[in-house]
C-alpha atoms as a PDB file:
ATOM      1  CA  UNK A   1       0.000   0.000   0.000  1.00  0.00           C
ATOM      2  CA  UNK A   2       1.319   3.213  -0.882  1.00  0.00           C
ATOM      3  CA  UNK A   3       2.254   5.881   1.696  1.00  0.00           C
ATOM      4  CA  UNK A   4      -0.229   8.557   2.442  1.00  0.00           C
ATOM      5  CA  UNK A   5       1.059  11.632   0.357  1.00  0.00           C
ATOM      6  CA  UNK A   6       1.834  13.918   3.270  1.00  0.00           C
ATOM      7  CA  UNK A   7       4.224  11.051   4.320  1.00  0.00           C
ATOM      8  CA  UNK A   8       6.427  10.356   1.338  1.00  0.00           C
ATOM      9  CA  UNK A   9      10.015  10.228   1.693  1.00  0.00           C
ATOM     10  CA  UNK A  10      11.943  12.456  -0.050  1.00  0.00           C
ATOM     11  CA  UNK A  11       9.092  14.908  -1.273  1.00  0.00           C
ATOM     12  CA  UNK A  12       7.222  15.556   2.033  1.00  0.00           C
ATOM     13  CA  UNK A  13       8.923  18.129   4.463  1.00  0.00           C
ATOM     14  CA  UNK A  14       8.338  17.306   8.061  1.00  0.00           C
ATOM     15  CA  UNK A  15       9.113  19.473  10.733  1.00  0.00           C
ATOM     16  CA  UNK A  16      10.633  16.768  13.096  1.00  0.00           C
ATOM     17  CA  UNK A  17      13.020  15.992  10.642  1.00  0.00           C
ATOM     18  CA  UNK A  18      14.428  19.059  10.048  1.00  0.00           C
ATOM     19  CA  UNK A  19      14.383  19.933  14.038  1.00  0.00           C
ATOM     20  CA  UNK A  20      16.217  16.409  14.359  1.00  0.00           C
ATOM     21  CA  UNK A  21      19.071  18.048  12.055  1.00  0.00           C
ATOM     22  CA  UNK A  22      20.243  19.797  15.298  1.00  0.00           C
ATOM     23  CA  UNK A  23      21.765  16.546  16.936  1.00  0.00           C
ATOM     24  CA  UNK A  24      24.215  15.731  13.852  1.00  0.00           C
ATOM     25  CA  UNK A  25      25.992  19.408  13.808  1.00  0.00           C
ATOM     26  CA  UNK A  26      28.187  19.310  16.327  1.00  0.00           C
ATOM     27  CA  UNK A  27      31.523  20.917  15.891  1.00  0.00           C
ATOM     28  CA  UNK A  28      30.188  22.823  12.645  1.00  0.00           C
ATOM     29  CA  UNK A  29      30.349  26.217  11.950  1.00  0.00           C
ATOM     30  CA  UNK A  30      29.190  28.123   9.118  1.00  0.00           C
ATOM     31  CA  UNK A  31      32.868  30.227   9.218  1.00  0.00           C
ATOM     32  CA  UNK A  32      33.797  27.674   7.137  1.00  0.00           C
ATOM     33  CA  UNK A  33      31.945  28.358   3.764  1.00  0.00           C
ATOM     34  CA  UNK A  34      33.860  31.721   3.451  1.00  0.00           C
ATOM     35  CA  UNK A  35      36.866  29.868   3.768  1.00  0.00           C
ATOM     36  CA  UNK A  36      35.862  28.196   0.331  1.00  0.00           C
ATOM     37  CA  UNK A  37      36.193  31.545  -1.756  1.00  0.00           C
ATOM     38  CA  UNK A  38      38.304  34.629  -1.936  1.00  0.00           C
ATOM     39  CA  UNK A  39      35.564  35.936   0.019  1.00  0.00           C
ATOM     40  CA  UNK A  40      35.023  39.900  -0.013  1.00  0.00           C
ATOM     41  CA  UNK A  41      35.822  40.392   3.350  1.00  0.00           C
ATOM     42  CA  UNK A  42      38.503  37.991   4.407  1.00  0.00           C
ATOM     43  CA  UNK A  43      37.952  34.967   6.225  1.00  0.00           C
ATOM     44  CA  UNK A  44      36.540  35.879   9.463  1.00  0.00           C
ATOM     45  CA  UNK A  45      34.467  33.518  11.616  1.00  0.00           C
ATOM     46  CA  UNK A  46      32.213  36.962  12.490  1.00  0.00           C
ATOM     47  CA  UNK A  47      31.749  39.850  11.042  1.00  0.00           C
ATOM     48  CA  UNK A  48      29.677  42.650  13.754  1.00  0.00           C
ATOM     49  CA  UNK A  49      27.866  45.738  11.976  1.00  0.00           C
ATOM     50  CA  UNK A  50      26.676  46.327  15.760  1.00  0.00           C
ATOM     51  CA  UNK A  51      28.257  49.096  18.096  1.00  0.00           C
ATOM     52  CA  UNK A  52      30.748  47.958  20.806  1.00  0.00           C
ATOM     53  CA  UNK A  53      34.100  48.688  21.846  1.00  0.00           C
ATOM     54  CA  UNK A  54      36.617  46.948  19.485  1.00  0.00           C
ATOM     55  CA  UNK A  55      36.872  48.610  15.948  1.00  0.00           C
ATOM     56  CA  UNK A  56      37.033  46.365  12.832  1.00  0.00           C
ATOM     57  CA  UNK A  57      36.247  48.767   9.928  1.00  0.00           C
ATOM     58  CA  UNK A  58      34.838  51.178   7.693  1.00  0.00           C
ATOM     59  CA  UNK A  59      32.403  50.978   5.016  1.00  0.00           C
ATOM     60  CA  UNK A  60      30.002  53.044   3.105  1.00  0.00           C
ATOM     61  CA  UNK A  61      27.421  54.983   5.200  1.00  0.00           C
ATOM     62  CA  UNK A  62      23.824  53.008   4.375  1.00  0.00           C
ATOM     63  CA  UNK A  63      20.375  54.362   5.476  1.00  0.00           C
ATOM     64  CA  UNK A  64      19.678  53.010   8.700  1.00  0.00           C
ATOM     65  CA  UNK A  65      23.195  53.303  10.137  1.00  0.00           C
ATOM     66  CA  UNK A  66      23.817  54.644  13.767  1.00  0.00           C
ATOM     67  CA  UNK A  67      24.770  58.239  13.238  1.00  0.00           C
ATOM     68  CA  UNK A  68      27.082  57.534  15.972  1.00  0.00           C
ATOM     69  CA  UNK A  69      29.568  55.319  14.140  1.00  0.00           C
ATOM     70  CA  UNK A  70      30.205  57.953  11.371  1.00  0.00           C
ATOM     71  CA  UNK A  71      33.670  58.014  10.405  1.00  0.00           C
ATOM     72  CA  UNK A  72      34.224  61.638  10.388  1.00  0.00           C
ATOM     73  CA  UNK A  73      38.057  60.941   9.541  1.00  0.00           C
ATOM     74  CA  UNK A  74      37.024  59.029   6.267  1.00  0.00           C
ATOM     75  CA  UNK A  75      34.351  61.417   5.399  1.00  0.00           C
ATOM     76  CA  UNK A  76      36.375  64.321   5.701  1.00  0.00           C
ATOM     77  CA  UNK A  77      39.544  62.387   3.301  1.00  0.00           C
ATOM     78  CA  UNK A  78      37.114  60.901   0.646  1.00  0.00           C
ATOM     79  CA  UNK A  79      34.163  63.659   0.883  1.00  0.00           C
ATOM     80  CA  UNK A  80      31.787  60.622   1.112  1.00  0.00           C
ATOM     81  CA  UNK A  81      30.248  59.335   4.276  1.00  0.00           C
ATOM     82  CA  UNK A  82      31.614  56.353   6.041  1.00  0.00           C
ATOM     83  CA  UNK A  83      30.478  54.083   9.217  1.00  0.00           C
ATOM     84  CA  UNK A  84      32.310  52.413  11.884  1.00  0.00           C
ATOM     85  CA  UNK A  85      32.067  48.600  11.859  1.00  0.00           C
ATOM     86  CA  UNK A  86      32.683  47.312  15.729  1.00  0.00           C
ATOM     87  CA  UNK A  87      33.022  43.647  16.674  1.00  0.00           C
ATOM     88  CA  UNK A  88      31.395  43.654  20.294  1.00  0.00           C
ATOM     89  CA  UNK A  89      27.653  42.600  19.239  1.00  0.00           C
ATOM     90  CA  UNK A  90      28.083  39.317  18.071  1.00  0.00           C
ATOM     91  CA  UNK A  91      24.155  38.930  17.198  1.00  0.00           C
ATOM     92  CA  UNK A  92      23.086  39.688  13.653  1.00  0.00           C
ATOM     93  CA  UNK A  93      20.348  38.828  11.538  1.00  0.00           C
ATOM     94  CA  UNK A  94      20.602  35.991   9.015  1.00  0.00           C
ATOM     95  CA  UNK A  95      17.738  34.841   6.567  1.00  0.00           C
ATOM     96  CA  UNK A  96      17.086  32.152   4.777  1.00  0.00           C
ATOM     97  CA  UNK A  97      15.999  32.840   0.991  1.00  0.00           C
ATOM     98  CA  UNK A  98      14.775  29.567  -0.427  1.00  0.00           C
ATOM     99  CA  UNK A  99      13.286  29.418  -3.990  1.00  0.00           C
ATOM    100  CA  UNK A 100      10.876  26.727  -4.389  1.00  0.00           C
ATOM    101  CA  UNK A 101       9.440  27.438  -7.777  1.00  0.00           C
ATOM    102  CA  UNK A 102       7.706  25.170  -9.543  1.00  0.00           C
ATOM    103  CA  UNK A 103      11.323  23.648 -11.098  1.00  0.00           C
ATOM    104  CA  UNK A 104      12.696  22.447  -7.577  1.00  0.00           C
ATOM    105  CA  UNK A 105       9.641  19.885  -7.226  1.00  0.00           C
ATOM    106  CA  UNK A 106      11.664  17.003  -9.382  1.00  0.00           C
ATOM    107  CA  UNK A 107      13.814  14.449  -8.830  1.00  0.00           C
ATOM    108  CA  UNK A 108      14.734  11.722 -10.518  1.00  0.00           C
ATOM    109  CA  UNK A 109      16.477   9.898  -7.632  1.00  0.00           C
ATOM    110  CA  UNK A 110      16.095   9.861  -3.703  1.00  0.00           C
ATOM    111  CA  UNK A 111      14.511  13.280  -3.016  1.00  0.00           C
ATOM    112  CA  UNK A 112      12.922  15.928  -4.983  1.00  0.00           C
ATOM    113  CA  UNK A 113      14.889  19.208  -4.941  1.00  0.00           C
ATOM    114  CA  UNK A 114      12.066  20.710  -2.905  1.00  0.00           C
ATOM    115  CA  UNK A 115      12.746  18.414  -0.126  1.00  0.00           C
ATOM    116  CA  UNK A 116      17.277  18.796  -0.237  1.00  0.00           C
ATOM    117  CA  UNK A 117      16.273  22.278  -0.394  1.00  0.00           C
ATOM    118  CA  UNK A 118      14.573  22.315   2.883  1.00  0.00           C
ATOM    119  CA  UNK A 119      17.079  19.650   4.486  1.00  0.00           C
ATOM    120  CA  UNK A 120      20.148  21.990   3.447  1.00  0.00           C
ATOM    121  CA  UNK A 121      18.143  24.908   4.926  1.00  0.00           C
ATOM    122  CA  UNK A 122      17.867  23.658   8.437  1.00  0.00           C
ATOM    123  CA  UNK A 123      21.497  22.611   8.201  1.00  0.00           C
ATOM    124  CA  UNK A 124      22.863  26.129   7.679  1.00  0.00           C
ATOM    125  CA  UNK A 125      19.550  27.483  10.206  1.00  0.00           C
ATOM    126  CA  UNK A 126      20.632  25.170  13.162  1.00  0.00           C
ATOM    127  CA  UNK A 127      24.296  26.458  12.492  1.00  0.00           C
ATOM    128  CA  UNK A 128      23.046  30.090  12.542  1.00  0.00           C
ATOM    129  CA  UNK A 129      21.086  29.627  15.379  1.00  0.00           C
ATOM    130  CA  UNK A 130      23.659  27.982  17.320  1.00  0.00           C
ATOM    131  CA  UNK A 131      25.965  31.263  16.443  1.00  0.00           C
ATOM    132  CA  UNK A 132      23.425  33.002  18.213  1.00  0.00           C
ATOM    133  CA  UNK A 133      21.893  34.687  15.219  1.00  0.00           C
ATOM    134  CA  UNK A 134      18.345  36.149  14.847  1.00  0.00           C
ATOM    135  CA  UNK A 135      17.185  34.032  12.042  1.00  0.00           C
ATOM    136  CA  UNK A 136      14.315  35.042   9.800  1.00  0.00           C
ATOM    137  CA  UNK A 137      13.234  33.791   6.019  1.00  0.00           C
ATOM    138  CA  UNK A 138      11.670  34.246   2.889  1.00  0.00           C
ATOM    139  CA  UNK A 139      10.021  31.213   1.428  1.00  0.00           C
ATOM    140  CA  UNK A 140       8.413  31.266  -2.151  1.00  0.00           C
ATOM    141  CA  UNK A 141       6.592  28.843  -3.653  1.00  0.00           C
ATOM    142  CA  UNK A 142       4.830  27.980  -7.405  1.00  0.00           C
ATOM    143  CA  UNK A 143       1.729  30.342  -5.722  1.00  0.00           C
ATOM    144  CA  UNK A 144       2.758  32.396  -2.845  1.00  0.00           C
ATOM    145  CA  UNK A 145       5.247  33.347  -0.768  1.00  0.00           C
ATOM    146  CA  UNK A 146       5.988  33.654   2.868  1.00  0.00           C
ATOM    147  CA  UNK A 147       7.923  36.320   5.314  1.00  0.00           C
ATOM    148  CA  UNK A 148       9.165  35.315   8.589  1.00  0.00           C
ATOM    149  CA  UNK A 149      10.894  38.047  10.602  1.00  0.00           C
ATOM    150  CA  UNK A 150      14.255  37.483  12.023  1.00  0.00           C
ATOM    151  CA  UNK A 151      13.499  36.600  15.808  1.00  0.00           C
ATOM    152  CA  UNK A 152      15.084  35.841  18.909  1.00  0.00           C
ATOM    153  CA  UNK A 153      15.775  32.110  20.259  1.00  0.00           C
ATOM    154  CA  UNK A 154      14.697  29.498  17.953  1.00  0.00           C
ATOM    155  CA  UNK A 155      11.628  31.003  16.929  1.00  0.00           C
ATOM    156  CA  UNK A 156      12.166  32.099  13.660  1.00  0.00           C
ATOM    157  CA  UNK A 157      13.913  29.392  12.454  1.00  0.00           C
ATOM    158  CA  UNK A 158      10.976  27.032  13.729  1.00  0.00           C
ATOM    159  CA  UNK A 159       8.321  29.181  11.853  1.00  0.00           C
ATOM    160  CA  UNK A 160      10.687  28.820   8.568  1.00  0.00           C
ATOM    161  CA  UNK A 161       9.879  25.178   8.901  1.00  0.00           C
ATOM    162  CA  UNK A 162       6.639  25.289   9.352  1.00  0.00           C
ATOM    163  CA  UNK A 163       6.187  27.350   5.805  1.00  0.00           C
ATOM    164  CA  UNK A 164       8.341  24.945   4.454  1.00  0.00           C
ATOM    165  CA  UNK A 165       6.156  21.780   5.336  1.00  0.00           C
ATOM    166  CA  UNK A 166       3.162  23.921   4.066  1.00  0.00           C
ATOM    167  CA  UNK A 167       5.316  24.054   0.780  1.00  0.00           C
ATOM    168  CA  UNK A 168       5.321  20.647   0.076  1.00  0.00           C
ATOM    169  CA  UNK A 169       1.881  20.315   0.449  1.00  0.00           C
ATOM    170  CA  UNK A 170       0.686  21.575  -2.814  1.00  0.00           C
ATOM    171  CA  UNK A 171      -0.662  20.372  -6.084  1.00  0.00           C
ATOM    172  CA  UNK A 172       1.946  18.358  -7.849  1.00  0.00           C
ATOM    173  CA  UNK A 173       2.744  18.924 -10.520  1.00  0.00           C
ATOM    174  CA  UNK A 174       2.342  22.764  -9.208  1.00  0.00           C
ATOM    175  CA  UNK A 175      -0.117  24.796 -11.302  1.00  0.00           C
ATOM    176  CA  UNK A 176       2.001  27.177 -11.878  1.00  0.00           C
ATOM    177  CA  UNK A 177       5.286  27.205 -13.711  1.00  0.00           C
ATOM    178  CA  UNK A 178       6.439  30.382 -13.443  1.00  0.00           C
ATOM    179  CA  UNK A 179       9.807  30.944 -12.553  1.00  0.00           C
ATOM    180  CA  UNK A 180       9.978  32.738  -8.887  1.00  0.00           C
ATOM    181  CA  UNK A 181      13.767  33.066  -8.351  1.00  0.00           C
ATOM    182  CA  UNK A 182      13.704  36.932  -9.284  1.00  0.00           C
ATOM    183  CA  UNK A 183      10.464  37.084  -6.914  1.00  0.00           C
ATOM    184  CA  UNK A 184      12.501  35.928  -4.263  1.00  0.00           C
ATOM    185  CA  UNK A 185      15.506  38.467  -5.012  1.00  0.00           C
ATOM    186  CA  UNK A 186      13.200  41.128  -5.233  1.00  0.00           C
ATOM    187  CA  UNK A 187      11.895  40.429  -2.143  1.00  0.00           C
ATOM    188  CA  UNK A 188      14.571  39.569  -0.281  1.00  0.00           C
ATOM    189  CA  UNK A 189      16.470  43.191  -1.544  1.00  0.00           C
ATOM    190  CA  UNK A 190      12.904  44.733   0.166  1.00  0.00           C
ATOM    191  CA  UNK A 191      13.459  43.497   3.632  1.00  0.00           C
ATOM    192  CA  UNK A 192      16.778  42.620   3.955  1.00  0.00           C
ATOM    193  CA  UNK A 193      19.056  45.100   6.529  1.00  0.00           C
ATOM    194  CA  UNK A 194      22.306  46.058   5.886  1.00  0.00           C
ATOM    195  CA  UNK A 195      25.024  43.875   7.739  1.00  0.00           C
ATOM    196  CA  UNK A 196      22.553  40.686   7.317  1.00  0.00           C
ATOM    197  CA  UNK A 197      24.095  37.259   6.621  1.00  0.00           C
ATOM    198  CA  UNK A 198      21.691  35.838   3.992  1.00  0.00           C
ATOM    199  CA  UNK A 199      21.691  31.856   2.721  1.00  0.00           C
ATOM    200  CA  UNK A 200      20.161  31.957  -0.752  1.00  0.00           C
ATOM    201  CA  UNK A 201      19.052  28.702  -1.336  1.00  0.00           C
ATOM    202  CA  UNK A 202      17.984  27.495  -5.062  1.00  0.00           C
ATOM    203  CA  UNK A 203      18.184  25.519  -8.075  1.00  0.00           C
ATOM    204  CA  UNK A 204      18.765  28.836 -10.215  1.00  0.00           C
ATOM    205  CA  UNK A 205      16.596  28.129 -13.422  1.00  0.00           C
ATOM    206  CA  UNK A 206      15.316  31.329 -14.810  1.00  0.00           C
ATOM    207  CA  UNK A 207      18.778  32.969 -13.989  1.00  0.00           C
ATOM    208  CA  UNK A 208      19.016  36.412 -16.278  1.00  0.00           C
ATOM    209  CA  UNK A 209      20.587  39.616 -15.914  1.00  0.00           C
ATOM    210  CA  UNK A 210      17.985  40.767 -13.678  1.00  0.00           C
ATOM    211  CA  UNK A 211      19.416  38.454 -11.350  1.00  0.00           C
ATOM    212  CA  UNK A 212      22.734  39.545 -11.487  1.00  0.00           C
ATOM    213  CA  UNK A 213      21.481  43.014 -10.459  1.00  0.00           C
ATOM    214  CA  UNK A 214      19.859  41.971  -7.693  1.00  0.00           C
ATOM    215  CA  UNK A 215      22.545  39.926  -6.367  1.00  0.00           C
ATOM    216  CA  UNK A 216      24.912  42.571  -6.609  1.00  0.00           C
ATOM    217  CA  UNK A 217      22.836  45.034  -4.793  1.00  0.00           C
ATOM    218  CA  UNK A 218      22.529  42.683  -2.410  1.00  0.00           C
ATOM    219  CA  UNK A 219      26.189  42.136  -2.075  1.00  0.00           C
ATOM    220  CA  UNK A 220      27.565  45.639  -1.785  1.00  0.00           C
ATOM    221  CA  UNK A 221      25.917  45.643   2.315  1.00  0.00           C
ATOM    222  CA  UNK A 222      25.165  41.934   2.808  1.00  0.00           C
ATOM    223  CA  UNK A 223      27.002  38.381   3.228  1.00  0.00           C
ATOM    224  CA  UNK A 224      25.567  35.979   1.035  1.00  0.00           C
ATOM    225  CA  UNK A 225      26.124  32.322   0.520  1.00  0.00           C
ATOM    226  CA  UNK A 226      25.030  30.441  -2.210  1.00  0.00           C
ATOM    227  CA  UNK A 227      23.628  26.720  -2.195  1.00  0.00           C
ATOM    228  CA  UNK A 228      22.643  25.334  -5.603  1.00  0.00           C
ATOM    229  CA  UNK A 229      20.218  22.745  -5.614  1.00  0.00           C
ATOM    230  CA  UNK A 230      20.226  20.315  -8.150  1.00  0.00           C
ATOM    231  CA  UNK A 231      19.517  16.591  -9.562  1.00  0.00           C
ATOM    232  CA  UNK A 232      22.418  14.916 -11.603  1.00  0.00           C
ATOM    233  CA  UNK A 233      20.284  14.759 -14.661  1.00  0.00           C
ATOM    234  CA  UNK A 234      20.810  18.611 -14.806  1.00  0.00           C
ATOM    235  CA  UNK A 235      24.203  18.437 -14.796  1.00  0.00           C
ATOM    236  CA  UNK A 236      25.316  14.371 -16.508  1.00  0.00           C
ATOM    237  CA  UNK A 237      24.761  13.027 -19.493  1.00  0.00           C
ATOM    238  CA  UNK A 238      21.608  11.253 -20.165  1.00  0.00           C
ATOM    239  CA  UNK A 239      21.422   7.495 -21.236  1.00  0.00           C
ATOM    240  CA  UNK A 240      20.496   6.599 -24.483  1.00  0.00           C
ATOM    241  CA  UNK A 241      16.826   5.936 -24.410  1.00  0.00           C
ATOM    242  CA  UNK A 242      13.249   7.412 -25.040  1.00  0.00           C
ATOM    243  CA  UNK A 243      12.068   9.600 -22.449  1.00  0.00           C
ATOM    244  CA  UNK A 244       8.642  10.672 -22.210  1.00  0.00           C
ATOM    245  CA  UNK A 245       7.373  14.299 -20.917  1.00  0.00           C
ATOM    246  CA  UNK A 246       4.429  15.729 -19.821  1.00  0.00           C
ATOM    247  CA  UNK A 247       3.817  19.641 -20.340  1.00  0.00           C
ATOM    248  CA  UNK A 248       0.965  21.469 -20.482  1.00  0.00           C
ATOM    249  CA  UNK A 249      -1.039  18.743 -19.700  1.00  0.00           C
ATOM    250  CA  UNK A 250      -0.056  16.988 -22.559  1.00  0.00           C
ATOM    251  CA  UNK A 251       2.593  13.981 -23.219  1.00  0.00           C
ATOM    252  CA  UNK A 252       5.620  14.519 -24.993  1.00  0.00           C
ATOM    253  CA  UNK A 253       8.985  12.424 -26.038  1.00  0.00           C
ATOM    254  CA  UNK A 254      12.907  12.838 -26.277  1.00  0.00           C
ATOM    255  CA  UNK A 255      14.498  10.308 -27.601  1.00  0.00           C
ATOM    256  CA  UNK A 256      18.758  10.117 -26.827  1.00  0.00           C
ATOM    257  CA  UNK A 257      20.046   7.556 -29.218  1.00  0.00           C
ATOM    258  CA  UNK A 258      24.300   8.831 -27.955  1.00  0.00           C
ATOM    259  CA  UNK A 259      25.197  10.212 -31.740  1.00  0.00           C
ATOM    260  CA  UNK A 260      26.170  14.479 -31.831  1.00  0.00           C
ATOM    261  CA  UNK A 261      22.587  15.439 -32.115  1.00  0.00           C
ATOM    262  CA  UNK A 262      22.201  15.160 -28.329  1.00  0.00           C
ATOM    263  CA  UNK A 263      24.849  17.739 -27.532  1.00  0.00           C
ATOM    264  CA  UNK A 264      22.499  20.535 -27.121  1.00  0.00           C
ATOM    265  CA  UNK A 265      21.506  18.889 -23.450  1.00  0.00           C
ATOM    266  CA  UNK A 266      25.146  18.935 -22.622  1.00  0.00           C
ATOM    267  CA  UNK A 267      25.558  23.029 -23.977  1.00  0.00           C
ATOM    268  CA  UNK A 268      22.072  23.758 -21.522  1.00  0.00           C
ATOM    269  CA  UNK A 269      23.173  21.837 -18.896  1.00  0.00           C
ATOM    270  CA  UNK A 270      27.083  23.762 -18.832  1.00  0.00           C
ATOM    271  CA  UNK A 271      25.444  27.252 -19.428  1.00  0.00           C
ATOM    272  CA  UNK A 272      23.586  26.455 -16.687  1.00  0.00           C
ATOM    273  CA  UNK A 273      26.115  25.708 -14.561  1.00  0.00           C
ATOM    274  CA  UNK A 274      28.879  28.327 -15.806  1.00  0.00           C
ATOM    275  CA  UNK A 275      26.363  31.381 -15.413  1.00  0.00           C
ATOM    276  CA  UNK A 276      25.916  30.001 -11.721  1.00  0.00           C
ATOM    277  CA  UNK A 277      29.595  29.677 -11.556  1.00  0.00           C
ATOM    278  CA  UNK A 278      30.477  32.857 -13.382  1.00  0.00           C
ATOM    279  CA  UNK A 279      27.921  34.727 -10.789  1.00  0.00           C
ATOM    280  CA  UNK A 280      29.597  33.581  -7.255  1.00  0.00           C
ATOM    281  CA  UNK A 281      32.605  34.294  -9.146  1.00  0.00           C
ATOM    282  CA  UNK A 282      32.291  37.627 -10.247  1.00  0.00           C
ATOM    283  CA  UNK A 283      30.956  38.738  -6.568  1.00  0.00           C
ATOM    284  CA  UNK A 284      33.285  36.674  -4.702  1.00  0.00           C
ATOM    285  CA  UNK A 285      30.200  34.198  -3.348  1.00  0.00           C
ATOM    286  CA  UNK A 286      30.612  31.141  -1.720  1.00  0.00           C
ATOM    287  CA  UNK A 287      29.117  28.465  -3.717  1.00  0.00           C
ATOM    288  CA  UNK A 288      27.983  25.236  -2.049  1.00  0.00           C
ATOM    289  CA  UNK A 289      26.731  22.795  -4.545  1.00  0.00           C
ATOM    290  CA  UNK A 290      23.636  20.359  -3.019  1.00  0.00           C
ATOM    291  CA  UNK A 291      22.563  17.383  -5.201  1.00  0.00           C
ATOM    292  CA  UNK A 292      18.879  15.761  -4.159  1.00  0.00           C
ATOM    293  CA  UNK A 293      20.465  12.082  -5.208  1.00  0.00           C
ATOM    294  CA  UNK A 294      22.690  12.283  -2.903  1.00  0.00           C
ATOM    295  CA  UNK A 295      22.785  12.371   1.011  1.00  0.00           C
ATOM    296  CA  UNK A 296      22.228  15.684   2.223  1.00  0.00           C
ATOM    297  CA  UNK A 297      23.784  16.214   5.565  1.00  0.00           C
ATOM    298  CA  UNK A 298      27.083  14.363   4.179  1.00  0.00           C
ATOM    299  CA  UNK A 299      27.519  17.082   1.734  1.00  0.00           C
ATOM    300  CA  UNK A 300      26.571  20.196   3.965  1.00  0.00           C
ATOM    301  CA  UNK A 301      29.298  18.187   6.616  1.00  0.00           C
ATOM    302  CA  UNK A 302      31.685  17.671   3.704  1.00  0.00           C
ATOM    303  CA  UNK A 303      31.859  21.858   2.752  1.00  0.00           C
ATOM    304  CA  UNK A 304      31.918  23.214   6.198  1.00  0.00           C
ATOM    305  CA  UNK A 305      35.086  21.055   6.625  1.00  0.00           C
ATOM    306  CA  UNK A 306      36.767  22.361   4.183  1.00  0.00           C
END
C-alpha cells in the first residue's frame, strides 16, 4: 500500500526531521563556507555591523546606520560618508531565501529538490542559530510566498519550517510554472538590513541579468552564501533511451540515441552551470553545490570542513 502523500520520503517536508538536524551538527560552523572563496571580506568567523568597543572597519554609510559610528576621519579624506564597523555585538540577523518554484519539485532519484532544499536549509539554520543569530526567512513557492521576521531564540527558524512543510503540500505537478527566483531576489532586496548574513538557497533556473542586479545590490551591504540545488540529470549526461514528458497537460517524447545530435543537453546543462559559476565568481560568493540524489547532511558536513 502506498504511503499517504503527506508522508512520502523524499518529497514531504516534516518538521521533526528538520528539528532532528540539530543533533548531527556538532563541531560545525558556518565560518567555514567563506573559507571556500576569496571571500570579499577575508575569512573571518564573524563579522559585527553592531556598536561595541573593538573597531574592525569602515564601510560606506547606508540608510539606517547609527549616526554615531560615522567616520568623520574618512568622510572628511574621501568627501563621502563612512560608518564604523565594531566587533562587540556578536548577534546579527541571518535569513534564509529559499526558492521553491515550480522547477525544484523534481527528482529523478532519492529526493525531490524541494525536499534537499529544505534539508540543506535547516542545516545552515541550526548552524546560525547555534551562532546566536536572529534568524528570519523568505520562502516562495509555485503560488505564494511567505515572510518570517528574524526573531530571537529558535523562533524564527521554527516558523521557517513550518512554511516549508506547508510548501510541500501543494498540487503536484504545481499549477504554476512560473519561474519565482527573481520574486525571491526582489523580495529579499525589500526586507533585507544592511550587515545581514543571507543563505540563498535554489536551483537557479530562470537565472538572467535581472538576477545579477539583484545579487549585486545585495552584495555591496550583505554576506551571502550560495547553495545550488540540483539533480544529476541537470548536470550528466543522459542514457540513451526514449524519455517521455508531460507539459501542459499533454505527453511529450525525447528520444537520446548517444550520436552528436544530443549535444544541445550537454551546452544547456554547462550554461547552466557556468552562469551560476560565473555569478559567485564575479561577486566573490561562496558556492555550495547540493545534489537531491545524494545524502544531504554528508555534503553540507563535507563543505563546512573544508
Amino acid at each position: 500500500m502506498a504511503a499517504p502523500a503527506e508522508k512520502l520520503p523524499g518529497i514531504s517536508i516534516d518538521v521533526d526531521d528538520l528539528i532532528s538536524i540539530r543533533s548531527h551538527l556538532s563541531g560545525l560552523s558556518l565560518a567555514n563556507i567563506r573559507r571556500r572563496a576569496s571571500y570579499r571580506s577575508g575569512a573571518r568567523d564573524k563579522r559585527t555591523r553592531g556598536r561595541g568597543m573593538e573597531y574592525e572597519e569602515t564601510r560606506a554609510y547606508v540608510a539606517g546606520d547609527d549616526v554615531r559610528t560615522m567616520d568623520w576621519r574618512v568622510m572628511a579624506r574621501t568627501g563621502e560618508a563612512h560608518t564604523k564597523i565594531y566587533a562587540e555585538e556578536k548577534e546579527r540577523r541571518f535569513l534564509l531565501a529559499i526558492d521553491l518554484s515550480a522547477s525544484m519539485f523534481f527528482g529523478t532519484r532519492r529526493a525531490f529538490k524541494s525536499w534537499a532544499a529544505a534539508q540543506a536549509a535547516a542545516h545552515i539554520g541550526w548552524l546560525a542559530s547555534f551562532a546566536g543569530d536572529r534568524i528570519g526567512g523568505l520562502i516562495v513557492t509555485p503560488e505564494i510566498h511567505h515572510e518570517v521576521r528574524p526573531g530571537k531564540s529558535r523562533s524564527g527558524l521554527l516558523s521557517v519550517f513550518h512554511h516549508l512543510t506547508e510548501a510541500s503540500r501543494i498540487q503536484l505537478p504545481p499549477t504554476s510554472k512560473d519561474c519565482r527566483l527573481n520574486f525571491l531576489l526582489r523580495e529579499l532586496q525589500r526586507v533585507v538590513k544592511p550587515g545581514s548574513i543571507v543563505a540563498l538557497v535554489t536551483d537557479f533556473i530562470g537565472i538572467d541579468d535581472e538576477t545579477l542586479e539583484i545579487i549585486s545590490a545585495l552584495t555591496r551591504h550583505n554576506d551571502i552564501n550560495i547553495f545550488w540545488i540540483h539533480d544529476e540529470s541537470e548536470i550528466r549526461a543522459w542514457a540513451s533511451g526514449f524519455y517521455p514528458v508531460l507539459s501542459g497537460g499533454h505527453r511529450h517524447g525525447i528520444e537520446f540515441d548517444g550520436s552528436n545530435k544530443d549535444d544541445w543537453l550537454r551546452q544547456c546543462q554547462q550554461g547552466h552551470q557556468n552562469r551560476i559559476e560565473t555569478l559567485c565568481s564575479r561577486f566573490k560568493l561562496p558556492l555550495i553545490p547540493v545534489c537531491c540524489n545524494q545524502d544531504i547532511s554528508q555534503q553540507i558536513t563535507q563543505a563546512l570542513k573544508v
